[in-house]
Protein backbone atom coordinates (compact mmCIF):
# COMPACT_ATOMS: atom_id res chain seq x y z
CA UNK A 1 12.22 94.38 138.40
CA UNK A 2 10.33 92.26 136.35
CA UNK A 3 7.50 94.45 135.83
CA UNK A 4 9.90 97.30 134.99
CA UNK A 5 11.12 95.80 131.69
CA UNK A 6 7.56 94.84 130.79
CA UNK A 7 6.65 97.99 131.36
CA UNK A 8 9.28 99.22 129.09
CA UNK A 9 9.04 96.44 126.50
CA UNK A 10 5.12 97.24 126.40
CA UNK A 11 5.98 101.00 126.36
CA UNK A 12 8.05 101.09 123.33
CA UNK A 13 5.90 98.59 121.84
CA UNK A 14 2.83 101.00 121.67
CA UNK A 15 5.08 103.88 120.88
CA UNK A 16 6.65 102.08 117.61
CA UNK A 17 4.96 103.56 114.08
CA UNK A 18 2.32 101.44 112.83
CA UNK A 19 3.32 100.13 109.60
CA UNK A 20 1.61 99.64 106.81
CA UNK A 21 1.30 95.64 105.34
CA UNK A 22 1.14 93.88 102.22
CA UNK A 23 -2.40 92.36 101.45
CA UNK A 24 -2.34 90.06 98.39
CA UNK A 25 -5.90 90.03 96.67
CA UNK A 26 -8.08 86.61 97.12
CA UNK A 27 -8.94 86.07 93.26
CA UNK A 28 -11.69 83.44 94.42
CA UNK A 29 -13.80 85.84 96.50
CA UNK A 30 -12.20 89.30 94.27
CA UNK A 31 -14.90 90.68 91.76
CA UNK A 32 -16.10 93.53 89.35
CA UNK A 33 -19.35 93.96 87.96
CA UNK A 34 -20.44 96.90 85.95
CA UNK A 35 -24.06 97.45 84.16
CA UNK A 36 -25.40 100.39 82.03
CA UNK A 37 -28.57 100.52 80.63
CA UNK A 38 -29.38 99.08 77.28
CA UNK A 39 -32.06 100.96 75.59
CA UNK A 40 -34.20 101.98 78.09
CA UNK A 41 -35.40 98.16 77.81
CA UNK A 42 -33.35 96.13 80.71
CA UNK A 43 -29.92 97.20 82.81
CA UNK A 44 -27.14 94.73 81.54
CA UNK A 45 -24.35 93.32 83.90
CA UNK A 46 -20.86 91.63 83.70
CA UNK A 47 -18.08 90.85 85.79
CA UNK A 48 -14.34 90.37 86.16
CA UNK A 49 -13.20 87.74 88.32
CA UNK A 50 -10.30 86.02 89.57
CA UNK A 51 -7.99 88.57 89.10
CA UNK A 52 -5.08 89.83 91.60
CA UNK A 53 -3.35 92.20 92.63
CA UNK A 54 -1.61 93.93 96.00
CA UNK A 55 -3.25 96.16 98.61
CA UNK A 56 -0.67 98.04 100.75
CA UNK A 57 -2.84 98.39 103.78
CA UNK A 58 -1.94 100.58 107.04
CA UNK A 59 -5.21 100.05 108.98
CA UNK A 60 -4.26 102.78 111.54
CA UNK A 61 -3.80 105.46 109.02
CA UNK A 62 -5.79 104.36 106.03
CA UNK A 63 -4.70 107.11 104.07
CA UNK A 64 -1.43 106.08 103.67
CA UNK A 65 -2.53 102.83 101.73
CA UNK A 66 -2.61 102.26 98.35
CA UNK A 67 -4.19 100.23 96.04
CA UNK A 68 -2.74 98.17 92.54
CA UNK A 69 -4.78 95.72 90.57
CA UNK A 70 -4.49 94.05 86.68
CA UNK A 71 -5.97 91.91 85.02
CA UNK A 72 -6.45 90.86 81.06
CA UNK A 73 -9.32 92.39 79.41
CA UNK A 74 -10.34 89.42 78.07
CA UNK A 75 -11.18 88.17 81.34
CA UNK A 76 -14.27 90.04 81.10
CA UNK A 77 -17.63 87.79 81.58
CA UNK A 78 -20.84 88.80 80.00
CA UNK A 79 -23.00 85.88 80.33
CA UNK A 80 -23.61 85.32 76.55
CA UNK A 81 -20.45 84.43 74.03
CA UNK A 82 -21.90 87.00 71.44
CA UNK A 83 -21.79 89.83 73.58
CA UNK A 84 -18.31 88.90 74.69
CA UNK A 85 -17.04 88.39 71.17
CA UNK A 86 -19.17 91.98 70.26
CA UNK A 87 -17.10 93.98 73.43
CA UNK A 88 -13.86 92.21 71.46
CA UNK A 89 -14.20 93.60 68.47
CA UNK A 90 -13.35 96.95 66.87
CA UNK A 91 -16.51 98.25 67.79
CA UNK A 92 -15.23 98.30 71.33
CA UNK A 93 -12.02 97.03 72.99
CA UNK A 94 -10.24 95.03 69.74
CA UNK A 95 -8.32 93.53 72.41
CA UNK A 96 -5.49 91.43 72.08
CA UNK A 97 -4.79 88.50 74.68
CA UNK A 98 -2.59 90.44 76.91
CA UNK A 99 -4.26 93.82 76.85
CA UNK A 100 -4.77 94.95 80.51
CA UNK A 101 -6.97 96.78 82.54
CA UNK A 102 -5.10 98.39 85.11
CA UNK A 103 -6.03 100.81 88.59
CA UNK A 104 -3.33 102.28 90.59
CA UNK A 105 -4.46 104.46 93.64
CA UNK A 106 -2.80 108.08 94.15
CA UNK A 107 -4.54 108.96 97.25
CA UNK A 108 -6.61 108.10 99.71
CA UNK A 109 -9.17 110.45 101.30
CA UNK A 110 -10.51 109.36 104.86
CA UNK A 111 -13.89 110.03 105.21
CA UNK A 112 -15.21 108.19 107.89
CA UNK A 113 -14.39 105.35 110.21
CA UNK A 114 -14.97 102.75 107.41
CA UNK A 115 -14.91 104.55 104.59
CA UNK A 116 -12.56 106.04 102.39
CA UNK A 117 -12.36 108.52 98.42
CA UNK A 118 -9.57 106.02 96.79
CA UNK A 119 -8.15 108.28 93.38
CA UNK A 120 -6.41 107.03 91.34
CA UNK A 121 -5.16 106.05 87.09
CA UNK A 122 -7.69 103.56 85.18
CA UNK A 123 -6.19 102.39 82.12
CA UNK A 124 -8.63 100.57 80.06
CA UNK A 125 -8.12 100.48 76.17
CA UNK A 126 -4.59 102.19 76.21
CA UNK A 127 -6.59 104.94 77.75
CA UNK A 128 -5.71 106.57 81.17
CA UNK A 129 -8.23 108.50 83.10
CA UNK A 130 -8.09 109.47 86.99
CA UNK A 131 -11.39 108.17 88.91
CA UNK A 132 -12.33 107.98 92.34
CA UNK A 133 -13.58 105.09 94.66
CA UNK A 134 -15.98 105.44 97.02
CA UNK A 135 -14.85 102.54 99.26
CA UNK A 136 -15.93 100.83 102.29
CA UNK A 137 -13.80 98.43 104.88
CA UNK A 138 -16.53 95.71 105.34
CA UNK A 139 -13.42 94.46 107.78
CA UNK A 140 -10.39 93.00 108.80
CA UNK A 141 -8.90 90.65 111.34
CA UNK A 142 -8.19 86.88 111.38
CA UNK A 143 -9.71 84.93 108.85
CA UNK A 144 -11.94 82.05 110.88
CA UNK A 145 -10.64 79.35 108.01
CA UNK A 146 -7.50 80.31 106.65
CA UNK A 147 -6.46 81.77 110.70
CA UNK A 148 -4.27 84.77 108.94
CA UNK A 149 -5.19 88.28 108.34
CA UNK A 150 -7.62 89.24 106.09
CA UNK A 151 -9.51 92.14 104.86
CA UNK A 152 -12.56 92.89 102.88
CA UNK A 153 -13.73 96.32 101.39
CA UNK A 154 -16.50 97.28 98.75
CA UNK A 155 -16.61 100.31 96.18
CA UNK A 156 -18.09 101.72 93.69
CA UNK A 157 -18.07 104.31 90.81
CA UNK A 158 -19.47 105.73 87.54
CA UNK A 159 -17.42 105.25 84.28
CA UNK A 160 -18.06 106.96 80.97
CA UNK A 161 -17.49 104.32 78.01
CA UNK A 162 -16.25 107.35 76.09
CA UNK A 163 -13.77 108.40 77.96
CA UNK A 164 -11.99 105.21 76.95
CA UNK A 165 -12.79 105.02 73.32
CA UNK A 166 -15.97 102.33 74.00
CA UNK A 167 -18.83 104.40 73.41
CA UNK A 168 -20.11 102.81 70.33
CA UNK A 169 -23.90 103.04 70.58
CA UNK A 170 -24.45 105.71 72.72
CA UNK A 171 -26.72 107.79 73.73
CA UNK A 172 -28.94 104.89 73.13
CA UNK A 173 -26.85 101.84 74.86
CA UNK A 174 -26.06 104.35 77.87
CA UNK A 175 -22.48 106.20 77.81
CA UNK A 176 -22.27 105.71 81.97
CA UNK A 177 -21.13 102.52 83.28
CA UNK A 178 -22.36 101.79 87.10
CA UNK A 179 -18.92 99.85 88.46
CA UNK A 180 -19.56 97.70 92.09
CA UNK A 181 -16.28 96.32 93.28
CA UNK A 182 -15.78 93.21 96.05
CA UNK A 183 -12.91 92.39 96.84
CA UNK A 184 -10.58 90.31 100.08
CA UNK A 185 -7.54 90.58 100.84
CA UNK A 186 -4.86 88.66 102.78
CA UNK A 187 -1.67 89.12 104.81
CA UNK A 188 0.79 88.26 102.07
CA UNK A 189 3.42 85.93 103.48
């Protein structure tokens, strides 16, 4: 008799919908770096880190996830003050302390068993423009240290500065922006 109800529990177990779960973003191991080439003489980088945001993640139907991430633009990291205080200034941003850079998915395109086309709105510079991820589920399961859920997942795209009003210099300091994001995730609680 036994065996009947576990055969039933275990039965309705597998039949019940996978759902999809909340997946806060690790801001210590969460990064952006873009480059773009700076006169033909060297390929300049520089990186957002630490930010957050919330990854609603169904792992047995990945298209029905979605993706939402902010941060301050002024977070941005160039490796030399000047060059920060340069992308600051009217010639680029003029941001303001709490000016955000924002991505919020719309779809989800499956394309393999790891990877995924993520579209959805940048805003960056009061500026909203749809682009596409090409993204990558480097993987999930328990976290050896923190023994929780976790997931990782890589992507990339190309960005045109202007397309977002930041395009001072170009042809010369190239228009395109390569974009190479890193990010982990964990079971929120």
């Amino acid at each position: 008799m036994k065996n009947i109800f576990a055969a039933a529990a275990l039965a309705t177990f597998a039949a019940a919908p996978v759902v999809a779960e909340n997946y806060a973003l690790d801001a210590s191991h969460s990064q952006i770096v873009f480059s773009y080439d700076h006169l033909g003489f060297s390929t300049t980088y520089g990186m957002f880190s630490g930010f957050e945001g919330e990854i609603v993640f169904n792992q047995e139907d990945p298209a029905t996830s979605s993706v939402n991430v902010s941060f301050p633009v002024r977070t941005m990291l160039t490796g030399w003050e000047g060059r920060f205080e340069h992308f600051m200034s009217g010639d680029f941003f003029d941001a303001a302390d709490d000016e955000m850079v924002t991505f919020t998915s719309t779809s989800i395109e499956v394309t393999g068993d790891d990877t995924a086309l993520i579209t959805g709105d940048l805003t960056l510079n009061g500026i909203t423009n749809e682009v596409v991820l090409d993204a990558k589920l480097n993987q999930a399961g328990v976290h050896p240290m923190e023994e929780r859920e976790w997931a990782g997942f890589d992507a990339t795209t190309t960005l045109l500065r202007s397309d977002y009003e930041v395009g001072a210099f170009a042809p010369f300091v190239s228009d395109e922006v390569q974009v190479m994001i890193s990010i982990e995730a964990m079971l929120a609680e």
